[in-house]
Protein backbone atom coordinates (compact mmCIF):
# COMPACT_ATOMS: atom_id res chain seq x y z
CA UNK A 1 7.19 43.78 -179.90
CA UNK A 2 6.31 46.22 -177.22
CA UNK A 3 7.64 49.54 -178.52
CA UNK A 4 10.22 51.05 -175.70
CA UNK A 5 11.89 47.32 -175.28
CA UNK A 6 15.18 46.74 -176.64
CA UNK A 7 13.96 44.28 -179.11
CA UNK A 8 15.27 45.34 -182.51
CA UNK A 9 18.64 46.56 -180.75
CA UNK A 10 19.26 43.05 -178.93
CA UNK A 11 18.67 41.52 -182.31
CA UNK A 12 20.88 43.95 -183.93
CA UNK A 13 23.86 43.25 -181.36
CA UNK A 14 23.14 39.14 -181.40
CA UNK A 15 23.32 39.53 -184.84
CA UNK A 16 26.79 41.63 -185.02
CA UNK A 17 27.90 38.77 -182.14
CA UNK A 18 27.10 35.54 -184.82
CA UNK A 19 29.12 37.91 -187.54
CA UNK A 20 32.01 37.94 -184.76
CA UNK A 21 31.60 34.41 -183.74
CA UNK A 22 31.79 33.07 -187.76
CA UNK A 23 34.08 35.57 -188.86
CA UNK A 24 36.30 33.14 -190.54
CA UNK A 25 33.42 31.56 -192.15
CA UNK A 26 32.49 34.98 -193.28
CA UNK A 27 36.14 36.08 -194.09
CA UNK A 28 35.49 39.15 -192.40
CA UNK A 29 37.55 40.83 -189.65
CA UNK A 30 37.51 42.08 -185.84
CA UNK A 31 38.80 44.77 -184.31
CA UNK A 32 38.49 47.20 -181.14
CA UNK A 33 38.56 50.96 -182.03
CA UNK A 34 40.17 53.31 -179.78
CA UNK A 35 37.32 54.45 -178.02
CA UNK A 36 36.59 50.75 -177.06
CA UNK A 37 33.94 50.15 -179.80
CA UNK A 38 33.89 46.96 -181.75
CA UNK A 39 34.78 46.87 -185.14
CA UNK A 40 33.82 44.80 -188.00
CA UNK A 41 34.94 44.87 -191.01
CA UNK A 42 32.66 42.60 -193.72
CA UNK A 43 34.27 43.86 -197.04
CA UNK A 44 36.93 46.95 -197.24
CA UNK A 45 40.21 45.42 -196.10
CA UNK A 46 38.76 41.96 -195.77
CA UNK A 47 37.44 40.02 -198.90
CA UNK A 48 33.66 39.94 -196.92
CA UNK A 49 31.21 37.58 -198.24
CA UNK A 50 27.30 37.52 -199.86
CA UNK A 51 26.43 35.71 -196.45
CA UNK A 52 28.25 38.82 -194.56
CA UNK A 53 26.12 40.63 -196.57
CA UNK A 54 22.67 38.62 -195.96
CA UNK A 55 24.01 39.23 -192.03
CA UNK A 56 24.48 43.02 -192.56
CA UNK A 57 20.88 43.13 -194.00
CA UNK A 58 19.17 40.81 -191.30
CA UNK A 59 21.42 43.27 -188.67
CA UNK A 60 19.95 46.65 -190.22
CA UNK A 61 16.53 45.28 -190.25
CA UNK A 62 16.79 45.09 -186.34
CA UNK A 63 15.71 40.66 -186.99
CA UNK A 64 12.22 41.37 -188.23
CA UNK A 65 13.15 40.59 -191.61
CA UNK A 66 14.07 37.25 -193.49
CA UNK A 67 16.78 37.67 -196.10
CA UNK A 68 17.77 35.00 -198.16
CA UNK A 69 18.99 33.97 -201.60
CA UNK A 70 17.39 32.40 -204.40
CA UNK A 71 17.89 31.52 -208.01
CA UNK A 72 15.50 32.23 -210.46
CA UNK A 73 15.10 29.91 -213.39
CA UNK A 74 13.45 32.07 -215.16
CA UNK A 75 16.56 34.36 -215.18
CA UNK A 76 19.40 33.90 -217.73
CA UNK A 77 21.35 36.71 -217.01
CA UNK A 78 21.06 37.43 -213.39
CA UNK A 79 19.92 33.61 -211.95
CA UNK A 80 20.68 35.18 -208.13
CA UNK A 81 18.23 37.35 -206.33
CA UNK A 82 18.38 38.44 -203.01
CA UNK A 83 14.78 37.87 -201.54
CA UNK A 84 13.48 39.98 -198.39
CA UNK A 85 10.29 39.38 -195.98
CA UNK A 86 9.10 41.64 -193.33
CA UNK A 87 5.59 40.61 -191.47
CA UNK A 88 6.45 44.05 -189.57
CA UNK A 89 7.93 45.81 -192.75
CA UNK A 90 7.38 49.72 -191.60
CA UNK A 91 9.51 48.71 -188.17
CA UNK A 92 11.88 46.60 -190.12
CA UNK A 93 12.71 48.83 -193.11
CA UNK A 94 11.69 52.77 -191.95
CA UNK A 95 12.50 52.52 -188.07
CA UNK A 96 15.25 50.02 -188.27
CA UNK A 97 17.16 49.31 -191.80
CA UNK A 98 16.52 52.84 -193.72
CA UNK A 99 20.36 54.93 -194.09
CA UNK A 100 19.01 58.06 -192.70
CA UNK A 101 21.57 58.74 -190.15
CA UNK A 102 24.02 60.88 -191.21
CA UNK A 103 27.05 59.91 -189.13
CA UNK A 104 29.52 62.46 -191.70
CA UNK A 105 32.41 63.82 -189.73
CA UNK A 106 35.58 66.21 -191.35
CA UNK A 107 36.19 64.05 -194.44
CA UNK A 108 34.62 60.79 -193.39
CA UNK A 109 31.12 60.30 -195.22
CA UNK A 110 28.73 57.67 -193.83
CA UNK A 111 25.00 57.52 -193.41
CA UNK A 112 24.18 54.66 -190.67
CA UNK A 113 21.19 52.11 -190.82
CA UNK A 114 19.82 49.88 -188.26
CA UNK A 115 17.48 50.02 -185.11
CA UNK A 116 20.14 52.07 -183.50
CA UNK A 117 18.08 54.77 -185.29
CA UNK A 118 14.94 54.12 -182.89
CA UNK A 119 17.36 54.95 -180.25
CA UNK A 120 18.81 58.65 -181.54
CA UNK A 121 15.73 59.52 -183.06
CA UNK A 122 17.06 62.65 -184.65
CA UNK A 123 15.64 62.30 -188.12
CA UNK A 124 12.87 64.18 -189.41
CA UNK A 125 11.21 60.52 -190.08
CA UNK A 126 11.21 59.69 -186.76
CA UNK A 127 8.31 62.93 -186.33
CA UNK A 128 6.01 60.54 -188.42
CA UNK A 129 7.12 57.25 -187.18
CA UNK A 130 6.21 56.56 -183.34
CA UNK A 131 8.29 53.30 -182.55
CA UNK A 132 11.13 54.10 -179.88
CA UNK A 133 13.44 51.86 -178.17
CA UNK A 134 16.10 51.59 -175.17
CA UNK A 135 19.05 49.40 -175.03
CA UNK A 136 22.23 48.90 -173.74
CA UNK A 137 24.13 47.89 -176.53
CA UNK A 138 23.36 47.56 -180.37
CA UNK A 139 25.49 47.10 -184.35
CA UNK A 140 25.33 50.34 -186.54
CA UNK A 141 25.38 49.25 -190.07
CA UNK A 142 27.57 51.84 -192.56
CA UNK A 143 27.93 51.67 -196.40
CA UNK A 144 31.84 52.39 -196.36
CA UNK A 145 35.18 51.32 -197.00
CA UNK A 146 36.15 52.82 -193.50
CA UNK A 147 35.68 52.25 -190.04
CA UNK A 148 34.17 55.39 -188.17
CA UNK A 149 36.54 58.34 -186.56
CA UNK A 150 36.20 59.17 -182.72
CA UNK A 151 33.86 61.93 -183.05
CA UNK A 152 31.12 59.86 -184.99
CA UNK A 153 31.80 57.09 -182.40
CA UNK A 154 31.32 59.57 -179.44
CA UNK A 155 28.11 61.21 -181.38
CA UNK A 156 26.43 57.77 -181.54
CA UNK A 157 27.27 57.33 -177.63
CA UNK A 158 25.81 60.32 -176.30
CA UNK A 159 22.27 60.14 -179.01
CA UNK A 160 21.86 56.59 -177.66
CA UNK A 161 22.76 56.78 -174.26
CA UNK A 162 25.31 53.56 -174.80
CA UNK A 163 28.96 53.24 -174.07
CA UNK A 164 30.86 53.01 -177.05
CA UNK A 165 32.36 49.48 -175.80
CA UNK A 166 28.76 48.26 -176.28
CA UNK A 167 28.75 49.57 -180.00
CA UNK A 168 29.71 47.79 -183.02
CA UNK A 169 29.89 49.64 -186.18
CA UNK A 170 29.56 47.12 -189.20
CA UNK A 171 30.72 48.34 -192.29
CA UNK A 172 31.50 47.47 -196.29
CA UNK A 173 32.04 49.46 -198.83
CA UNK A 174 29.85 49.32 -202.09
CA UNK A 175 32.52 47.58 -204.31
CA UNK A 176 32.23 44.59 -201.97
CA UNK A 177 30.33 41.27 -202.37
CA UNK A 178 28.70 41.93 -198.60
CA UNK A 179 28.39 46.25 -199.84
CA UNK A 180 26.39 44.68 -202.56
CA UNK A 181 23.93 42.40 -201.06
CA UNK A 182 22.91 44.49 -198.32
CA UNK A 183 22.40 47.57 -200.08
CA UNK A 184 20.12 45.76 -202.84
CA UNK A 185 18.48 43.64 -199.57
CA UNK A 186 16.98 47.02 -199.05
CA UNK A 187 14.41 46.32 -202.05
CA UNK A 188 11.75 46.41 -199.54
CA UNK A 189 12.48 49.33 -197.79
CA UNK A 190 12.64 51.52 -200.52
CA UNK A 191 9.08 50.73 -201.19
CA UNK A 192 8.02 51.75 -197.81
CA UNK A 193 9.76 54.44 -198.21
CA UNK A 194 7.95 55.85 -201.39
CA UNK A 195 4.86 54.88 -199.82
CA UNK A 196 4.82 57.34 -196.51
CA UNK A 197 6.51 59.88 -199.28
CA UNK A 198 3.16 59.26 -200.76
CA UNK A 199 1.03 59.68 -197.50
CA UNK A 200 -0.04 56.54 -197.60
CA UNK A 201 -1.19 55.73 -193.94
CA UNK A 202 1.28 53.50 -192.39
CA UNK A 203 -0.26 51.94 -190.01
CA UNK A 204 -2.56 49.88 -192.76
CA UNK A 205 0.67 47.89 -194.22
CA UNK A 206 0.85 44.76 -192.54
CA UNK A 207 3.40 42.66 -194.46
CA UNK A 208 5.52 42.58 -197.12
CA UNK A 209 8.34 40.92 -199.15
CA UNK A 210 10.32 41.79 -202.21
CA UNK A 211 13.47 40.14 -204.59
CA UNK A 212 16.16 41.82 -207.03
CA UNK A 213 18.72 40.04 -208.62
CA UNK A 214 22.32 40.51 -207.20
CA UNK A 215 24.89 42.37 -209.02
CA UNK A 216 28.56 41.43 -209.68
CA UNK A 217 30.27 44.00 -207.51
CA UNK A 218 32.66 46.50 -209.22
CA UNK A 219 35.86 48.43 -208.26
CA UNK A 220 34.64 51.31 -209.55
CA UNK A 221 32.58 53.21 -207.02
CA UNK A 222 30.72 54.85 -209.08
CA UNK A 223 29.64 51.86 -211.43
CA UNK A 224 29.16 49.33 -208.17
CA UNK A 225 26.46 52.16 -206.56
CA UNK A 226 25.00 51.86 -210.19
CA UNK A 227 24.72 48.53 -210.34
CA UNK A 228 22.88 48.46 -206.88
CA UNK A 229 20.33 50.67 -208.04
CA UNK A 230 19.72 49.54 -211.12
CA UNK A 231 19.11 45.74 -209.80
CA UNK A 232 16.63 47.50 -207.97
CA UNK A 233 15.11 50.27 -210.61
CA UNK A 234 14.99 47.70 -213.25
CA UNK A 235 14.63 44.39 -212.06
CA UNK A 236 13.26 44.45 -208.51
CA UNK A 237 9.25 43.19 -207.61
CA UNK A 238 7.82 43.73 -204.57
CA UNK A 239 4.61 42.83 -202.60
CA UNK A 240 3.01 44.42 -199.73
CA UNK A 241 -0.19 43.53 -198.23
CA UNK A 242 -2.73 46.35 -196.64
CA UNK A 243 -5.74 47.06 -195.05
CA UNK A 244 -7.84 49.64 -196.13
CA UNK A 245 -10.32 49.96 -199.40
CA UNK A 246 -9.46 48.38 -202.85
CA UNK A 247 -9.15 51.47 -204.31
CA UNK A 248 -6.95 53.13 -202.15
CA UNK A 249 -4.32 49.73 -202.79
CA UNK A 250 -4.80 50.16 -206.65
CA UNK A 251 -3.72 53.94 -206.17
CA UNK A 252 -0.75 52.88 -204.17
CA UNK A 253 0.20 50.10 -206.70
CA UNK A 254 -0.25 52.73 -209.58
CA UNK A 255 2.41 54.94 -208.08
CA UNK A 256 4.60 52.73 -206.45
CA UNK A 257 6.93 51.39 -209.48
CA UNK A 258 9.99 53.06 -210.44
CA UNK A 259 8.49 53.62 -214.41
CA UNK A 260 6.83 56.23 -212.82
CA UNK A 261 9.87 58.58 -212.57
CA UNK A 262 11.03 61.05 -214.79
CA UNK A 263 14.65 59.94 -214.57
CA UNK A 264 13.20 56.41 -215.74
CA UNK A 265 15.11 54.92 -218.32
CA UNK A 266 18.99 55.22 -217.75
CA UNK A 267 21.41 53.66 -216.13
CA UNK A 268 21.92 55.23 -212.30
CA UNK A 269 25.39 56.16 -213.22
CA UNK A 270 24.81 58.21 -216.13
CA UNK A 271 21.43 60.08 -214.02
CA UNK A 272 23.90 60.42 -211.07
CA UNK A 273 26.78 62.14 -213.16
CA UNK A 274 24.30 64.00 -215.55
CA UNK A 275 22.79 66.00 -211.82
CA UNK A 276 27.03 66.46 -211.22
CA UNK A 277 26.45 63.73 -208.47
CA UNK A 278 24.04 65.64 -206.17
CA UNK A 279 21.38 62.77 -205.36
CA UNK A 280 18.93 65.25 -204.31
CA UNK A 281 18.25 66.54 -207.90
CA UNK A 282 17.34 63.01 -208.67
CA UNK A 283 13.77 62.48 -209.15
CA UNK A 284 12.89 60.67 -205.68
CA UNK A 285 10.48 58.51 -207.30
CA UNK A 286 13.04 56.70 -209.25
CA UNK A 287 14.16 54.72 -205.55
CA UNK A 288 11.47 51.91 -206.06
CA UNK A 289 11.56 48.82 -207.49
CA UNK A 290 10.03 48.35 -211.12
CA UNK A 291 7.44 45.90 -210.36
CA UNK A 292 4.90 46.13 -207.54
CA UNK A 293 1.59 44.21 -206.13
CA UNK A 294 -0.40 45.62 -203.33
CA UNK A 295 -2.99 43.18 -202.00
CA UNK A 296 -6.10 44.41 -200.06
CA UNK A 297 -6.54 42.15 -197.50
CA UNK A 298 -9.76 43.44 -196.65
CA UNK A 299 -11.16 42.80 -199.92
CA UNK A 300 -9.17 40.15 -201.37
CA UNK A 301 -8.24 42.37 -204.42
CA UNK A 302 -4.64 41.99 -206.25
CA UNK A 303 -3.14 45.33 -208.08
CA UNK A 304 -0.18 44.67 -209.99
CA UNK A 305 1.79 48.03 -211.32
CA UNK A 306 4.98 48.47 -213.72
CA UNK A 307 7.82 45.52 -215.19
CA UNK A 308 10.58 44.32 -215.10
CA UNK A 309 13.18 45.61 -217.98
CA UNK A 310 15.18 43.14 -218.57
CA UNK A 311 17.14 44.67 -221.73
CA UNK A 312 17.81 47.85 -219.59
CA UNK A 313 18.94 45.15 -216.71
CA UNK A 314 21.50 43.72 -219.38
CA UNK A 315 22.69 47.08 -220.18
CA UNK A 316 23.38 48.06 -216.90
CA UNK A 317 24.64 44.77 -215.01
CA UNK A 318 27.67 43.89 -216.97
């Protein structure tokens, strides 16, 4: 795509538009906000769905990502995995899908994903990451049970330049079926993450995909955001595919998996209460998925780093 389009944005909003269109299907619900913005509710006062949730994920990733399920035979426990693909993963997951947007206001808490991000631009990330975009309308994605005040509304209109009647803010909280599949859709990302934290150049990942089985979603806030980590931490495997030198891949596979962490080894919830809930204490390592390939295309070479632990998974998925 030809950076300064509207690509991942238009995607973003036809995506929201299907959502509204299939919103019985989808058991989600509709609204207009007072500031004219479009509302959509996929899981707080509405039941939602796991194909809201797909829709949240495919929505975040500005369309450049496939998510899908699939069952794993091989699983006895945990049978359904969410599966992501990316053949433009740093776009897709770091420009488009990654929460780094805090949209916090007064008392409302909310950190908003999607390519609306490529529009504001006002994360430190966005210094490393070159893509931009225009657009005239777009979907925010936020991991909450509600819908966003005026003032974030009217802070995501005047970053993006777009009136807030062509905004829709999609939201779920994390104790929701659709909360729960789009947070753990973000398998991939969280690998692309760790690997600019690791100065790994960019530019030489061309593709990637990644799967983590889907937890049963909890009422209990603090046990559902557990459960979506941990299906990552302990039972997600990713692949990404880079140019570069063989060695260079086998270094990246090395420190890529989640084992890697000093906070390896618990269940989120207890790590997240023992820091007294401040999720910068946490060991940033830990955000990755256990299990990780990196294949150097330019020299054919596989890597294959960390495993799956499927006890810990057991312990920690109910």
């Amino acid at each position: 795509m030809k950076e300064g389009s509207a690509f991942l944005n238009e995607n973003a909003a036809r995506i929201a538009q299907s959502m509204v269109d299939d919103a019985e299907r989808l058991r989600v619900s509709v609204s207009t906000g007072p500031l004219g913005e479009r509302l959509i509710d996929a899981g707080a006062k509405t039941l939602g769905s796991i194909e809201a949730g797909l829709r949240m994920a495919e929505a975040a990733m500005g369309g450049l990502g496939t998510v899908s399920l699939v069952m794993s035979a091989t699983a006895e426990r945990y049978p359904l995995n969410v599966e992501v693909r990316s053949s433009q993963p740093v776009i897709a997951c770091l420009a488009a899908q990654y929460a780094g947007w805090n949209l916090s206001s007064g008392d409302y808490f909310a950190m908003g994903s999607g390519p609306v991000r490529a529009l504001a631009c006002v994360e430190p990330l966005f210094q490393t990451l070159t893509y931009r975009e225009k657009a005239d309308r777009t979907a925010v994605i936020l991991e909450t049970a509600n819908p966003p005040p005026p003032a974030v509304v009217e802070r995501v209109s005047k970053a993006t330049g777009i009136a807030p009647e062509n905004l829709t803010f999609i939201y779920a909280p994390t104790q929701s079926l659709a909360g729960a599949v789009q947070i753990v859709s973000r398998v991939l990302e969280v690998v692309l993450h760790k690997a600019n934290d690791l100065k790994f150049p960019l530019d030489n990942i061309v593709d990637g995909a990644a799967t983590a089985p889907v937890p049963a979603p909890h009422p209990d806030f603090l046990t559902a955001m557990g459960r979506t980590n941990d299906a990552i931490i302990y039972g997600g495997v990713a692949q990404l595919f880079v140019r570069g030198s063989a060695e260079d891949a086998r270094e990246l596979a090395e420190k890529i998996p989640s084992g890697t962490s000093r906070d390896h080894g618990r269940p989120f919830a207890e790590i997240f209460k023992h820091f007294k809930g401040d999720f910068y204490a946490i060991d940033p390592l830990l955000f990755s998925p256990a299990e990780i390939l990196v294949t150097a295309i330019d020299t054919g070479d596989t890597f294959r780093a960390g495993r799956r632990d499927l006890v810990m998974l057991e312990r920690c998925l109910g």
